[in-house]
Every structure is written in structure tokens, then in C-alpha cells.
C-alpha atoms as a PDB file:
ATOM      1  CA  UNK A   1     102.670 119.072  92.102  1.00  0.00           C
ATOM      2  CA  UNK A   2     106.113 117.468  91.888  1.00  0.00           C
ATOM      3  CA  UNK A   3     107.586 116.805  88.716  1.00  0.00           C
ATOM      4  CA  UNK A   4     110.908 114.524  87.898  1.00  0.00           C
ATOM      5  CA  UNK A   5     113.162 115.592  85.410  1.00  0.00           C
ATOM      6  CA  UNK A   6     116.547 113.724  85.092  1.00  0.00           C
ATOM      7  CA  UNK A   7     119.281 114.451  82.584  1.00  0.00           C
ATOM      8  CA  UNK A   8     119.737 111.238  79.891  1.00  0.00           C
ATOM      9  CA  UNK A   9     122.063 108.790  79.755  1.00  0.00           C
ATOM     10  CA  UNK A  10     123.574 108.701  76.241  1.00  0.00           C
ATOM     11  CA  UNK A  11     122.768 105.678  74.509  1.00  0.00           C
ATOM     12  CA  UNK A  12     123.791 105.690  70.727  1.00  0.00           C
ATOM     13  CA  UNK A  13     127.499 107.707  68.909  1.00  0.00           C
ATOM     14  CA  UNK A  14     125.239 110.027  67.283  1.00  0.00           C
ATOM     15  CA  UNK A  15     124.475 111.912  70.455  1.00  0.00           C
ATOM     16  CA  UNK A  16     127.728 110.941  72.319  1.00  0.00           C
ATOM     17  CA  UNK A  17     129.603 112.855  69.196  1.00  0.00           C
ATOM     18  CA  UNK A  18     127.127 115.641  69.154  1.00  0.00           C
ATOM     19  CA  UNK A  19     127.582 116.494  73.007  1.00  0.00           C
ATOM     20  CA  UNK A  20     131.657 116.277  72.099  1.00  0.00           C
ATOM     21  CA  UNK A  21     131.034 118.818  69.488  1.00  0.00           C
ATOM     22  CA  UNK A  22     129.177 122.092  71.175  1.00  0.00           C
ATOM     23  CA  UNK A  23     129.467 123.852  68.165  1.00  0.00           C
ATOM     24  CA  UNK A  24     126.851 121.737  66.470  1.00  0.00           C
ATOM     25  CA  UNK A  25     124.119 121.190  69.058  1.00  0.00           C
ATOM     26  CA  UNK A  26     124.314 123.375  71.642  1.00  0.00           C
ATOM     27  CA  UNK A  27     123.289 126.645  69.582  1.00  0.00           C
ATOM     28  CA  UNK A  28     119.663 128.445  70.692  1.00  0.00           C
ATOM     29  CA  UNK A  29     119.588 130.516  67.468  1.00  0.00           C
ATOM     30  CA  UNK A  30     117.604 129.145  64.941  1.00  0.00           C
ATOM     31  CA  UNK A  31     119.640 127.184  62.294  1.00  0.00           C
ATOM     32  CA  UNK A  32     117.903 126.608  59.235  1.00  0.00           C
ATOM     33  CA  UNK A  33     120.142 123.833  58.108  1.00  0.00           C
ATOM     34  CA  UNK A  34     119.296 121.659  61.479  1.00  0.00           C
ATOM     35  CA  UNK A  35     116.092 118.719  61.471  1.00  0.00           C
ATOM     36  CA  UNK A  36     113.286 120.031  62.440  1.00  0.00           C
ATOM     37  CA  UNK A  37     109.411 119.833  62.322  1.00  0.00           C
ATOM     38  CA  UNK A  38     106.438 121.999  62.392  1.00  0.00           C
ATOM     39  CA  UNK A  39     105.285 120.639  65.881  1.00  0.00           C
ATOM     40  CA  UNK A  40     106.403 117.436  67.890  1.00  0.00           C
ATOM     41  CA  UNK A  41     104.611 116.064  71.111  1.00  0.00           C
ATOM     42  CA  UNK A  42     101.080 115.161  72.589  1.00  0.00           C
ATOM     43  CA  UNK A  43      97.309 115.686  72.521  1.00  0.00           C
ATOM     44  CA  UNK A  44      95.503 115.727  75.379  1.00  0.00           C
ATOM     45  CA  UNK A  45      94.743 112.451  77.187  1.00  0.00           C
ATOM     46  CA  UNK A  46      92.516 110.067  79.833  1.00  0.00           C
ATOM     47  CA  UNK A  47      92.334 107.119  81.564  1.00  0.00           C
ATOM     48  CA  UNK A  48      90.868 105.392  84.675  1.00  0.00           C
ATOM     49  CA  UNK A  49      92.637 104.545  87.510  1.00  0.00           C
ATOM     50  CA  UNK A  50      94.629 101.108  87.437  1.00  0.00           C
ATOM     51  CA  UNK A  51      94.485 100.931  84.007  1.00  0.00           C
ATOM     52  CA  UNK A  52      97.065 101.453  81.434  1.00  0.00           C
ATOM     53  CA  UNK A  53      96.913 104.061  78.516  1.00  0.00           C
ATOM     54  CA  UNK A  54      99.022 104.384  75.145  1.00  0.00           C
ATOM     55  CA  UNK A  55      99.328 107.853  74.367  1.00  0.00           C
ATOM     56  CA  UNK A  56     101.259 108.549  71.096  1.00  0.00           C
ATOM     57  CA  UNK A  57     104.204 110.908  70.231  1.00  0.00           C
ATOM     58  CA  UNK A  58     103.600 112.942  67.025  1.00  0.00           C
ATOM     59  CA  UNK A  59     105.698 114.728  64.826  1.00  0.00           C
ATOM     60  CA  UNK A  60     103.910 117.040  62.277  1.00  0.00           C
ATOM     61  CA  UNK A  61     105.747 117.977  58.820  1.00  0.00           C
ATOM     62  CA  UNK A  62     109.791 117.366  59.279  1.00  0.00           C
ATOM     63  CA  UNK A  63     112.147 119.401  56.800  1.00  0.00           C
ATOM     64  CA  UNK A  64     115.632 119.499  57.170  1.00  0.00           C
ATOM     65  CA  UNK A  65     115.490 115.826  57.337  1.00  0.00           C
ATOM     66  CA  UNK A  66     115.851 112.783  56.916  1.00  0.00           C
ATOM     67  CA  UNK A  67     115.771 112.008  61.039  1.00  0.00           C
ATOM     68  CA  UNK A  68     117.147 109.001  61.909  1.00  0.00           C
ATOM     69  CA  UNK A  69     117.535 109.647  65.619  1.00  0.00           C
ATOM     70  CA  UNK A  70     115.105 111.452  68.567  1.00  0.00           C
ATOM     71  CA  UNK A  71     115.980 111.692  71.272  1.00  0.00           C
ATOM     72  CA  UNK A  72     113.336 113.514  74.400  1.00  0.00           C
ATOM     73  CA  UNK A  73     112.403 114.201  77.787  1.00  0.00           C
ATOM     74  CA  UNK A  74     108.698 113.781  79.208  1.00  0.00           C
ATOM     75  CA  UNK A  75     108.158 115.381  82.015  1.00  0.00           C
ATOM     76  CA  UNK A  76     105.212 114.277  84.522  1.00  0.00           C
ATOM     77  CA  UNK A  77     103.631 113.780  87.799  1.00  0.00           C
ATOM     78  CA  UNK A  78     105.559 110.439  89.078  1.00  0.00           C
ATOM     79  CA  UNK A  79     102.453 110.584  91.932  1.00  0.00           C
ATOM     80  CA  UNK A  80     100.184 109.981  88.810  1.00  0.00           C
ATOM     81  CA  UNK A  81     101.570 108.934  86.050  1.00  0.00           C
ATOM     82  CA  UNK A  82     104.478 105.872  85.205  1.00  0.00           C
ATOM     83  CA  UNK A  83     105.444 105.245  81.894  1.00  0.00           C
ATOM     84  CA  UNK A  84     106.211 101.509  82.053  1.00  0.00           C
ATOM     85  CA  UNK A  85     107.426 101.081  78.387  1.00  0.00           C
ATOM     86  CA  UNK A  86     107.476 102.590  74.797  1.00  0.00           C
ATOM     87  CA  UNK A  87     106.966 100.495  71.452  1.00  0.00           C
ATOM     88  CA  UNK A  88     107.237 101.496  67.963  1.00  0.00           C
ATOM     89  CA  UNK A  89     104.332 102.960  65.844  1.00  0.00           C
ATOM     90  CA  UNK A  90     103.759 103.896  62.227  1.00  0.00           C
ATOM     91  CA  UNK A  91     106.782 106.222  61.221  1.00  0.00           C
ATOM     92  CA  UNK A  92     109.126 104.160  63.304  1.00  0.00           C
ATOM     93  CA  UNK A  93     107.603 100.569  62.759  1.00  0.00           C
ATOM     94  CA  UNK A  94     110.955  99.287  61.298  1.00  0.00           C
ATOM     95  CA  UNK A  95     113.531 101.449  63.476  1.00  0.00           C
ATOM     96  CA  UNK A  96     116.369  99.173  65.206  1.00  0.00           C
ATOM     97  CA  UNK A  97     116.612 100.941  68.438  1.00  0.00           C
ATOM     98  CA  UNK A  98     114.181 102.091  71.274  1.00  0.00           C
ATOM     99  CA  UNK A  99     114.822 102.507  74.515  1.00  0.00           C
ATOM    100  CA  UNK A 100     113.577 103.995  77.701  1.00  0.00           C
ATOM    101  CA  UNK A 101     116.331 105.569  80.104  1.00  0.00           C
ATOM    102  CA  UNK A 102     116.250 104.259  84.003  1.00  0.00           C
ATOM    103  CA  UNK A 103     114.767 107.452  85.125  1.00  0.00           C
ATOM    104  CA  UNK A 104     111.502 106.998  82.929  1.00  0.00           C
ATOM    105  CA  UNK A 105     111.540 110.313  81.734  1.00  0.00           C
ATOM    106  CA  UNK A 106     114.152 109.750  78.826  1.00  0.00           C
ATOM    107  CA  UNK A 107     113.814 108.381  75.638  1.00  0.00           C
ATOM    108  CA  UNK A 108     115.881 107.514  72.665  1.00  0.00           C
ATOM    109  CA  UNK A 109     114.851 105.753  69.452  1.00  0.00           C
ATOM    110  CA  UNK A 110     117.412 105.326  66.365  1.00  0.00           C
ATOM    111  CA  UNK A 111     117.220 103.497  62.734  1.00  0.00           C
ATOM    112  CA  UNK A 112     120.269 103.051  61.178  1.00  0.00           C
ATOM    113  CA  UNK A 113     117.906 102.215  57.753  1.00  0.00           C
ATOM    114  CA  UNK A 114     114.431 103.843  56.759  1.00  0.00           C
ATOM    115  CA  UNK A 115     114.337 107.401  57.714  1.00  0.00           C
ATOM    116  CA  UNK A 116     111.504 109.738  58.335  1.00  0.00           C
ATOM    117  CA  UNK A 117     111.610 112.179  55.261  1.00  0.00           C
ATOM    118  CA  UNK A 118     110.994 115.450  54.569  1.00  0.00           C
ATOM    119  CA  UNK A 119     106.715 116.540  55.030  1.00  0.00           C
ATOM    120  CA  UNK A 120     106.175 113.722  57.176  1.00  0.00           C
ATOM    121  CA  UNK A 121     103.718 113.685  60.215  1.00  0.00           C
ATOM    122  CA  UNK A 122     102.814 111.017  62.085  1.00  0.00           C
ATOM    123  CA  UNK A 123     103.200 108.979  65.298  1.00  0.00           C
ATOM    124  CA  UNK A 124     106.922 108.549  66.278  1.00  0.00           C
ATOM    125  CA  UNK A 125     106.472 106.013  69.719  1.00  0.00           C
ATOM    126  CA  UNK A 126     104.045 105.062  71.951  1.00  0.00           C
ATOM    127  CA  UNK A 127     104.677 106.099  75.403  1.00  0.00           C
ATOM    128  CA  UNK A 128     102.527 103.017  77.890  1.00  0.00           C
ATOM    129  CA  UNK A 129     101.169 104.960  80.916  1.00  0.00           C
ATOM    130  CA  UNK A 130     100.478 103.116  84.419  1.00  0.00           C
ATOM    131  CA  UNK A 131      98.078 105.539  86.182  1.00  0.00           C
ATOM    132  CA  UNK A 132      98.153 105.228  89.192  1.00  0.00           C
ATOM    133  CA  UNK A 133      96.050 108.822  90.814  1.00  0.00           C
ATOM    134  CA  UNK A 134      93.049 109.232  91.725  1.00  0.00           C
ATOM    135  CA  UNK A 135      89.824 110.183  90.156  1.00  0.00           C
ATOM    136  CA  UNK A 136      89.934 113.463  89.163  1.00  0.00           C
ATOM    137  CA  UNK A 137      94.138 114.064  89.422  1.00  0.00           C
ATOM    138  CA  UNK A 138      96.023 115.826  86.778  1.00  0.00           C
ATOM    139  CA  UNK A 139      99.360 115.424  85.381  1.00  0.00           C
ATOM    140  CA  UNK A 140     101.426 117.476  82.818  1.00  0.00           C
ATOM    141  CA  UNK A 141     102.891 115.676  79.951  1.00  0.00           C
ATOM    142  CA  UNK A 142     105.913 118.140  78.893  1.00  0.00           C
ATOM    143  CA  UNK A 143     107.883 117.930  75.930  1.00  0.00           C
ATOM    144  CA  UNK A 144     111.790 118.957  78.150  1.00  0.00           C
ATOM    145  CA  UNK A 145     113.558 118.543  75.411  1.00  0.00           C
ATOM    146  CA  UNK A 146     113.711 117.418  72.087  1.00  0.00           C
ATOM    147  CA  UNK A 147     116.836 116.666  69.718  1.00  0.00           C
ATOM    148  CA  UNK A 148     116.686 115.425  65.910  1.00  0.00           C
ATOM    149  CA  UNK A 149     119.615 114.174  64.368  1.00  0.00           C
ATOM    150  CA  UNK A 150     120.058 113.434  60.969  1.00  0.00           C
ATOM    151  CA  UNK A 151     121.500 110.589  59.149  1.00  0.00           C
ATOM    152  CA  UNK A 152     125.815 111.368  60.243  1.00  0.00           C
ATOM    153  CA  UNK A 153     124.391 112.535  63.576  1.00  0.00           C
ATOM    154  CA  UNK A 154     126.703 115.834  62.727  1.00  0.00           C
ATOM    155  CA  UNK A 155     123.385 117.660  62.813  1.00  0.00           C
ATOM    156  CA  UNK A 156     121.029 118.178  66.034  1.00  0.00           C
ATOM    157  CA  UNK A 157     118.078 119.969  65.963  1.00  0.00           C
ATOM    158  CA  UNK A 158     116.917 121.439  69.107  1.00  0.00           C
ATOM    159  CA  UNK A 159     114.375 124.063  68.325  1.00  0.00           C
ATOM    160  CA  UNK A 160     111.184 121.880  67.528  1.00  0.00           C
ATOM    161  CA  UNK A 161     108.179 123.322  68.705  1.00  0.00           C
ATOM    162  CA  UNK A 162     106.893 120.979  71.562  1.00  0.00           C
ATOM    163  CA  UNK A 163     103.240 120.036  72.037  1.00  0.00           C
ATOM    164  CA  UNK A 164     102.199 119.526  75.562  1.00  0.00           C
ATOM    165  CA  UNK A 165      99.678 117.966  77.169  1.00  0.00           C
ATOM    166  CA  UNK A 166      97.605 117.121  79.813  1.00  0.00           C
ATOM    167  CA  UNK A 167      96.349 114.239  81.677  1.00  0.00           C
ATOM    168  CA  UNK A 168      93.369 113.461  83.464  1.00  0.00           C
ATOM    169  CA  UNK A 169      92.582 110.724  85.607  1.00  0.00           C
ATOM    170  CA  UNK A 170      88.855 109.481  85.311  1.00  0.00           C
ATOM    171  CA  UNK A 171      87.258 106.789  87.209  1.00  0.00           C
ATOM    172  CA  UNK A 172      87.985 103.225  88.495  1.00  0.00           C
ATOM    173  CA  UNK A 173      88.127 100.745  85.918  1.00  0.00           C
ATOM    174  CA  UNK A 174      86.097  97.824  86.501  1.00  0.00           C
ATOM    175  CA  UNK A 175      84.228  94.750  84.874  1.00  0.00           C
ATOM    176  CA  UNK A 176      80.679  94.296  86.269  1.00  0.00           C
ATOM    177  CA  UNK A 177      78.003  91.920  85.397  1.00  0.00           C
ATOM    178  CA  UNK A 178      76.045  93.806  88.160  1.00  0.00           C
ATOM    179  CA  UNK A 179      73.326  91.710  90.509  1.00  0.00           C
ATOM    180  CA  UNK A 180      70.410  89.696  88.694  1.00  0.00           C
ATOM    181  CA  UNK A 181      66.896  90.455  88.788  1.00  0.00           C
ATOM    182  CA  UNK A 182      66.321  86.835  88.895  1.00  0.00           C
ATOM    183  CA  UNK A 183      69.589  85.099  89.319  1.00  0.00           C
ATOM    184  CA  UNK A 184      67.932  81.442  90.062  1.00  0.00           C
ATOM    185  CA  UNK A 185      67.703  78.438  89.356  1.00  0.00           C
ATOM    186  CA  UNK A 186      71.595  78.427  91.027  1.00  0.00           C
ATOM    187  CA  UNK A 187      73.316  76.068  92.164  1.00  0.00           C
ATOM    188  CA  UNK A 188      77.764  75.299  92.801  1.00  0.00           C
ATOM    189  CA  UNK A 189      79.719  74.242  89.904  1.00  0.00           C
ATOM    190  CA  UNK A 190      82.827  74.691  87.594  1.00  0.00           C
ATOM    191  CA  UNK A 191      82.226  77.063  84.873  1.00  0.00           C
ATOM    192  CA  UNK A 192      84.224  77.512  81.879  1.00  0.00           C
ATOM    193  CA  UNK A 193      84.046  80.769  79.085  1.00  0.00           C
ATOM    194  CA  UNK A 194      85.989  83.343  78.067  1.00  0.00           C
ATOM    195  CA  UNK A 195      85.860  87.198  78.900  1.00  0.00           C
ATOM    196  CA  UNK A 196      87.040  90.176  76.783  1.00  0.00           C
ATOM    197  CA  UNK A 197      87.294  93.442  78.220  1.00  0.00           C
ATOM    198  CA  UNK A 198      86.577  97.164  76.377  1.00  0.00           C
ATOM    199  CA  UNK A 199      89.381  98.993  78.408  1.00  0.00           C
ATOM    200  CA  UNK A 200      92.803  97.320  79.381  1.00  0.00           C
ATOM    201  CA  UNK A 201      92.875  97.267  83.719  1.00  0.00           C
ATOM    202  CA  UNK A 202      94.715  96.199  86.251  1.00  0.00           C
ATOM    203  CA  UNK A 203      93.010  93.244  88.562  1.00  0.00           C
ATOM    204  CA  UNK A 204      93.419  93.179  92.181  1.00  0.00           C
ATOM    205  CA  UNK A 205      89.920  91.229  93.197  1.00  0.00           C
ATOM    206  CA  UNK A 206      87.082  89.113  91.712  1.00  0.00           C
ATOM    207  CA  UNK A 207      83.589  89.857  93.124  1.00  0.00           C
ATOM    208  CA  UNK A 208      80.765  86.883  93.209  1.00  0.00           C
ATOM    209  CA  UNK A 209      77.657  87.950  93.518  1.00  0.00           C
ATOM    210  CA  UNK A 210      75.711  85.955  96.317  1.00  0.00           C
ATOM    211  CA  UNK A 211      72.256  84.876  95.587  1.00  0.00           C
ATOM    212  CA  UNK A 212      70.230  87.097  98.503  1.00  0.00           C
ATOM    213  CA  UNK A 213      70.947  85.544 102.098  1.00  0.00           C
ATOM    214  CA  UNK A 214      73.160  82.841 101.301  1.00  0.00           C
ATOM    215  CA  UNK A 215      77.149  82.890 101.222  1.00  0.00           C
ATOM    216  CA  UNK A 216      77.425  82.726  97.650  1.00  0.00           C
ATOM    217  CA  UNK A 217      81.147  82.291  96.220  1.00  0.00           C
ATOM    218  CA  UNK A 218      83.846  81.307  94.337  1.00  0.00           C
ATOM    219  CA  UNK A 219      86.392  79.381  95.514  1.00  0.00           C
ATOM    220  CA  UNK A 220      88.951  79.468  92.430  1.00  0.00           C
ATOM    221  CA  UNK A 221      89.734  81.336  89.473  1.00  0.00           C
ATOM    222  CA  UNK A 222      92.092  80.849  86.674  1.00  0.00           C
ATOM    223  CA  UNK A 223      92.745  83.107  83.697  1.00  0.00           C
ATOM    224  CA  UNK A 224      94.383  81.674  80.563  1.00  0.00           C
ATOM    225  CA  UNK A 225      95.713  83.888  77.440  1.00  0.00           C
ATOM    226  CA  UNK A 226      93.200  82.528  74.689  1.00  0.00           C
ATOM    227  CA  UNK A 227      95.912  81.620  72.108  1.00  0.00           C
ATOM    228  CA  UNK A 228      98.347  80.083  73.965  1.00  0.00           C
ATOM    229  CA  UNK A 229      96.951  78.270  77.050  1.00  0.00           C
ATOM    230  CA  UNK A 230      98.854  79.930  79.017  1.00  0.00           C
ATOM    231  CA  UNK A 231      98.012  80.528  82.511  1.00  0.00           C
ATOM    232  CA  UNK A 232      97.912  84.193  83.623  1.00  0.00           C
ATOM    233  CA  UNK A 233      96.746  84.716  87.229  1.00  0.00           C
ATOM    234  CA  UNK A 234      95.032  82.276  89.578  1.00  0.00           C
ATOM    235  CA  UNK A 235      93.490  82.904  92.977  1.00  0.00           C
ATOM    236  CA  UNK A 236      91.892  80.826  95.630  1.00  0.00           C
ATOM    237  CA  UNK A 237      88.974  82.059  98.651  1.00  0.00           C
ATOM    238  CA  UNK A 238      90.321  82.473 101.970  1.00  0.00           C
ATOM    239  CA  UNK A 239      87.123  81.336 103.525  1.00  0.00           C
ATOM    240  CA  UNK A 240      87.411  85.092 106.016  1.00  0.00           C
ATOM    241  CA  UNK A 241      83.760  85.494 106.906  1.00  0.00           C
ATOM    242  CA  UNK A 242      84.550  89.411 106.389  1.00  0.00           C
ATOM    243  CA  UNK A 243      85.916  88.752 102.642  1.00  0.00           C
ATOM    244  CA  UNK A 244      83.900  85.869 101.752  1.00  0.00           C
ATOM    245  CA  UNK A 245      82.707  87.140  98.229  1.00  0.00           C
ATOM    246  CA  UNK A 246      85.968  87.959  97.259  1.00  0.00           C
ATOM    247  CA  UNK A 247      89.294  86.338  95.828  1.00  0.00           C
ATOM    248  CA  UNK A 248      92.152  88.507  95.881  1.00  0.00           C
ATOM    249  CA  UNK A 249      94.861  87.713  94.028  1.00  0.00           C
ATOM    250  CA  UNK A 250      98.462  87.225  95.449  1.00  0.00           C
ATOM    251  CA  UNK A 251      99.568  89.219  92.500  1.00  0.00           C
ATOM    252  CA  UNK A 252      97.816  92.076  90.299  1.00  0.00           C
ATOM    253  CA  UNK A 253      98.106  91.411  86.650  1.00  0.00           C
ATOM    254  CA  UNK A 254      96.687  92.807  83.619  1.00  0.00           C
ATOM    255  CA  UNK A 255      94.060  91.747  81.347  1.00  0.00           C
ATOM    256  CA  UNK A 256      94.419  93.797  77.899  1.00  0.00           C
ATOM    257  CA  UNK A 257      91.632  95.585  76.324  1.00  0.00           C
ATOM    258  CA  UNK A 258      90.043  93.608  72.978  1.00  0.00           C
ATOM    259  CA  UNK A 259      91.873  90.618  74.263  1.00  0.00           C
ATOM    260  CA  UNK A 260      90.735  87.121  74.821  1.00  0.00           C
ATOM    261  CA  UNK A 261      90.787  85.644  77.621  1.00  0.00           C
ATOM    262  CA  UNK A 262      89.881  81.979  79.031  1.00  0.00           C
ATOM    263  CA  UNK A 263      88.752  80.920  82.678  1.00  0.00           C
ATOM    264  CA  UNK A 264      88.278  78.494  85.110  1.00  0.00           C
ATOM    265  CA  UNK A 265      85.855  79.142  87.907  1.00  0.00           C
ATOM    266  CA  UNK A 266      85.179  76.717  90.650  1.00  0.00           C
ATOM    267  CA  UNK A 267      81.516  78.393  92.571  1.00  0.00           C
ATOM    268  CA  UNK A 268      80.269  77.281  96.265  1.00  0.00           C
ATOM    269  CA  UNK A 269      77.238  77.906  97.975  1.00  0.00           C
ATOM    270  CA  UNK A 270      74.850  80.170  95.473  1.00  0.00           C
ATOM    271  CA  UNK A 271      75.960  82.270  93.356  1.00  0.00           C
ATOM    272  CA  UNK A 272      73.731  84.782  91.428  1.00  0.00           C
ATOM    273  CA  UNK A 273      73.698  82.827  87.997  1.00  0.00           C
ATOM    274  CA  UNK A 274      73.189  85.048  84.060  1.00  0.00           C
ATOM    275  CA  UNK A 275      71.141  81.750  82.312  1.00  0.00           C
ATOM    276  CA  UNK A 276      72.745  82.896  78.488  1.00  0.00           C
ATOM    277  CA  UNK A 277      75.659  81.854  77.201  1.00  0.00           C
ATOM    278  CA  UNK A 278      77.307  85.188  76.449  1.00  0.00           C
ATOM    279  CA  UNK A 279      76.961  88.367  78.588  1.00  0.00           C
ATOM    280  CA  UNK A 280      77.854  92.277  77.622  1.00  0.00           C
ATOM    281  CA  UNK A 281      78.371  93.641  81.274  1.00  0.00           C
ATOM    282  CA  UNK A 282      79.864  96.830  81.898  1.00  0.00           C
ATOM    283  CA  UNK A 283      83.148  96.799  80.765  1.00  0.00           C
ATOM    284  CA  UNK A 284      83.423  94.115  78.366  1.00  0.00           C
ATOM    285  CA  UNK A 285      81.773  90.710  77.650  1.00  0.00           C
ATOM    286  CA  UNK A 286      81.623  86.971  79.417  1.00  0.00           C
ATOM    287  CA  UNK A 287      80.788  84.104  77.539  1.00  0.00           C
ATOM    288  CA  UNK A 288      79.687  80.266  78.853  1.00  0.00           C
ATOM    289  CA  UNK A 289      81.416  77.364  76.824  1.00  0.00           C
ATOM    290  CA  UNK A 290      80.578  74.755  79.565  1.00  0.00           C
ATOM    291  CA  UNK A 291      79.196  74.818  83.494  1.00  0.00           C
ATOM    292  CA  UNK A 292      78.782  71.272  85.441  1.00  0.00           C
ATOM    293  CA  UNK A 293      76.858  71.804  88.584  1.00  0.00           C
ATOM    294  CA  UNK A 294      77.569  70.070  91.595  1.00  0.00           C
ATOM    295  CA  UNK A 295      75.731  67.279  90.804  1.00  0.00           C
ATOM    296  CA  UNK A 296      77.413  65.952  87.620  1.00  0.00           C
ATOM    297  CA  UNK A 297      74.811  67.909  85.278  1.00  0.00           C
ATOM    298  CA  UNK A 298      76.442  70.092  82.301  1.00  0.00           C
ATOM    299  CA  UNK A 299      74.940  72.702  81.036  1.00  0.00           C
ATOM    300  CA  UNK A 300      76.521  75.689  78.964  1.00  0.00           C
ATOM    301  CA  UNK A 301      74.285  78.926  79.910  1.00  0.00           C
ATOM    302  CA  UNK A 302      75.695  78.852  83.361  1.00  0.00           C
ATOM    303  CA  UNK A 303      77.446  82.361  84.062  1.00  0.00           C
ATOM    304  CA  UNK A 304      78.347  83.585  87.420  1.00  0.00           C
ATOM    305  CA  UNK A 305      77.608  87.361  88.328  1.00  0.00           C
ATOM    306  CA  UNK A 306      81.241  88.922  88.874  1.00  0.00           C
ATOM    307  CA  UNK A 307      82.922  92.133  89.675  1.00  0.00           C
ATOM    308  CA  UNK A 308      86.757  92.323  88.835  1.00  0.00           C
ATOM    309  CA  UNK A 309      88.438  95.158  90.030  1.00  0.00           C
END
């Protein structure tokens, strides 16, 4: 397994004066008056392919505080694993700088204000996994090093125990209304609801279900962020013979999990049609605020039987 490890870019004076100064930071003997903490890293985590997953930083009991700087390196498997950002969480909600280094491995977060104190533990940043293996792949996430500084930055702490952890990729993530036992009455139309999914994914493709021996499609799709209007993604059928019960979408994009989400969906020929107005398929739930059929008619229990993946 290859692993990346790159050396970081220094991003604040408190670290660009400590690596002037050897004779505070670069010592391997334990110093008892340098920052430090019981334990600092990861737990063990999951996710499913082309999907993203938070996994949070902790830091158990600090003494020889307060730390107003932390600086680390995360080393994993770049063939299974990208961290795509980082975002402040409960210890470091109101910290003034965060920032992930080019390489993706290196990360530096500073407060020149509210510092963690002495016997805290919590979570210190959220580091937002891409995964992007297989089913089944593993990746390492390594503590490579970890620096505290306190509040003059005269003082870096490098011997924190690190928590390590691993990764595992589980399977696809998907949203599936599946097929319908008895998907008619069906008939072409414009549909219009709102889906909210359990797990946050990446979509590539929307699915329709055909009603059995027909060509059963859709022909457009539009996803809108709930709140704002805002349009998200939109795709149109290419009509391929080979593809036609799919739209794929010129761009992947993400649809958060426990998010709200409206859409537009224009069906031809017969779809496979869920008569309710709100649907818990696998995955996450679809809701039906309003479906005209082809011939004028409105109706608002019309859902169409989807797969997006």
C-alpha cells in the first residue's frame, strides 16, 4: 500500500519561530514543561464508496496548556482515501485559523483568542474524507506528527501520544426505491417532491424503473437545495437504446446526508409509479408535492421508482 507523506508548509509565526529556535522544539526527551495531552488522534472509521465521511480529531486531557496552535500530519492511502477539507468542531468552534496544506496530508489550525485549557478532551477538527476504494479496501489513518504550541508559540510539544486508525471501505452507496409489485396505473408526466437521503453520496446516474416491457424513462431531472432554490445538478436522457433508463449527469455532485432536497422530473413512456405521497426507500426518503400526467390531470401521489447512484 502506498502512503504520501509530505513535509508542511509553515503557515502561522508561531511555528516559523519555533523551527528558528531548535532548542525549543526539536528535543525527543520528554519535557514536562511542553503542551501536551493524554492521547490525540482517531477512532476507527467506515464509509461506502463515493460517499464522503467526517471523521473527527480528538484530543483527550491537555496539561501543560493552554494550546492555541496544532499543527499535524495524517498519513493515508491517497488510492483510497482524499481528505477534501477540514472544518472546526467543538473545542475549536471559535478558532480564527484552519487550514489544509496543498499536499492534503498537513494541517494547521490557530486561535489567537479562546484556548483549549488544561483537562480538556474533545474533538479538535473534522477531517472530510472522499473515498474513493473499493468495497472491502483499507487505509491507515496515522497520526506523523503532532506539535502543540502554547499561547507565545515559545513552547512546542512534540511527544503526544498519537491515536491511529483505520479505515474501511464498505459498500456502494446508493438510493433505491427498488421495482413495484404493482407499479400501475402509470402513465408520463412532470413530478415534483423532495428527497432526503440517510448517508451523504456522490451521484453519477439516476435509474427509472420501466414498467415491464415498455421503455419506461425519464427524460429530465433537476435537483434544487430546499432553502434556497438553488439549482444543484440537472441532467437530460440521451435517448441511446443501450442507456435508455438512465440519465447521467455531465457532472457528479453531492447530495448531503439529512439534507433537503427539491426536484423536477420530466417521465416518458411508463415508468413504474409508488401511488403515496412520501416513500422510505433504501437510503433515504422521496416525497410527492405535485405530478401532472400527460394529459393535463394533477395528482400528488405520483412517485417514480428511481435508483441514484
Amino acid at each position: 500500500m502506498k502512503t504520501k507523506f509530505f513535509v508542511a508548509l509553515l503557515a502561522t509565526l508561531f511555528f516559523a519561530f519555533a523551527i528558528s529556535q531548535p532548542a525549543f522544539v526539536f528535543t525527543e526527551a520528554a519535557n514536562e514543561d511542553l503542551p501536551s495531552a493524554d492521547s490525540f488522534g482517531v477512532e476507527d472509521a467506515s464509509g461506502k464508496s463515493g460517499t464522503y465521511v467526517e471523521v473527527p480529531v480528538k484530543i483527550i486531557n491537555v496539561w501543560n496548556g493552554p494550546i492555541q496552535s496544532i499543527r499535524l500530519g495524517v498519513d493515508y492511502d491517497e488510492s483510497v482515501l482524499d481528505i477534501t477539507s477540514i472544518s472546526k468542531v467543538d473545542l475549536t468552534s471559535d478558532w480564527t485559523t484552519m487550514r489544509l496544506g496543498e499536499d492534503r496530508h498537513t494541517l494547521l489550525i490557530v486561535t489567537y483568542g479562546d484556548a483549549i485549557q488544561n483537562g480538556s478532551s474533545g474533538s479538535v477538527v473534522l477531517l472530510n474524507f472522499s473515498v474513493i476504494g473499493s468495497p472491502g479496501d483499507t487505509s491507515p489513518m496515522n497520526m506523523s506528527f503532532i506539535e502543540l504550541s502554547n499561547s507565545d508559540g515559545k513552547k512546542v510539544g512534540r511527544i503526544v501520544p498519537a491515536r491511529n486508525g483505520t479505515f474501511t471501505v464498505t459498500s456502494t452507496g446508493s438510493f433505491d426505491t427498488g421495482e413495484q409489485e404493482n407499479p400501475y396505473p402509470s402513465i408520463s408526466g412532470m413530478h415534483y417532491g423532495s428527497i432526503i437521503l440517510n448517508h451523504t453520496m456522490v451521484v453519477n446516474k439516476l435509474f427509472t424503473y420501466p414498467c415491464p416491457g415498455t421503455g419506461g424513462h425519464s427524460e429530465y431531472v433537476a435537483f434544487y437545495n430546499t432553502t434556497t432554490g438553488e439549482e444543484i445538478a440537472n441532467g437530460t436522457w440521451n435517448g441511446h437504446f443501450e442507456d435508455r433508463h438512465n440519465i447521467t449527469f455531465k457532472e457528479p455532485f453531492v447530495l448531503q446526508a439529512g439534507t433537503s432536497y427539491n426536484y423536477t422530473q420530466k417521465t416518458g413512456s411508463y415508468p413504474q409509479t409508488i401511488h403515496t405521497s412520501e416513500y422510505n426507500a433504501t437510503g433515504g426518503k422521496i416525497t410527492c408535492t405535485k405530478f401532472t400526467d400527460a394529459n393535463g390531470e394533477e395528482y400528488y401521489n405520483g412517485i417514480a421508482a428511481i435508483r441514484l447512484f
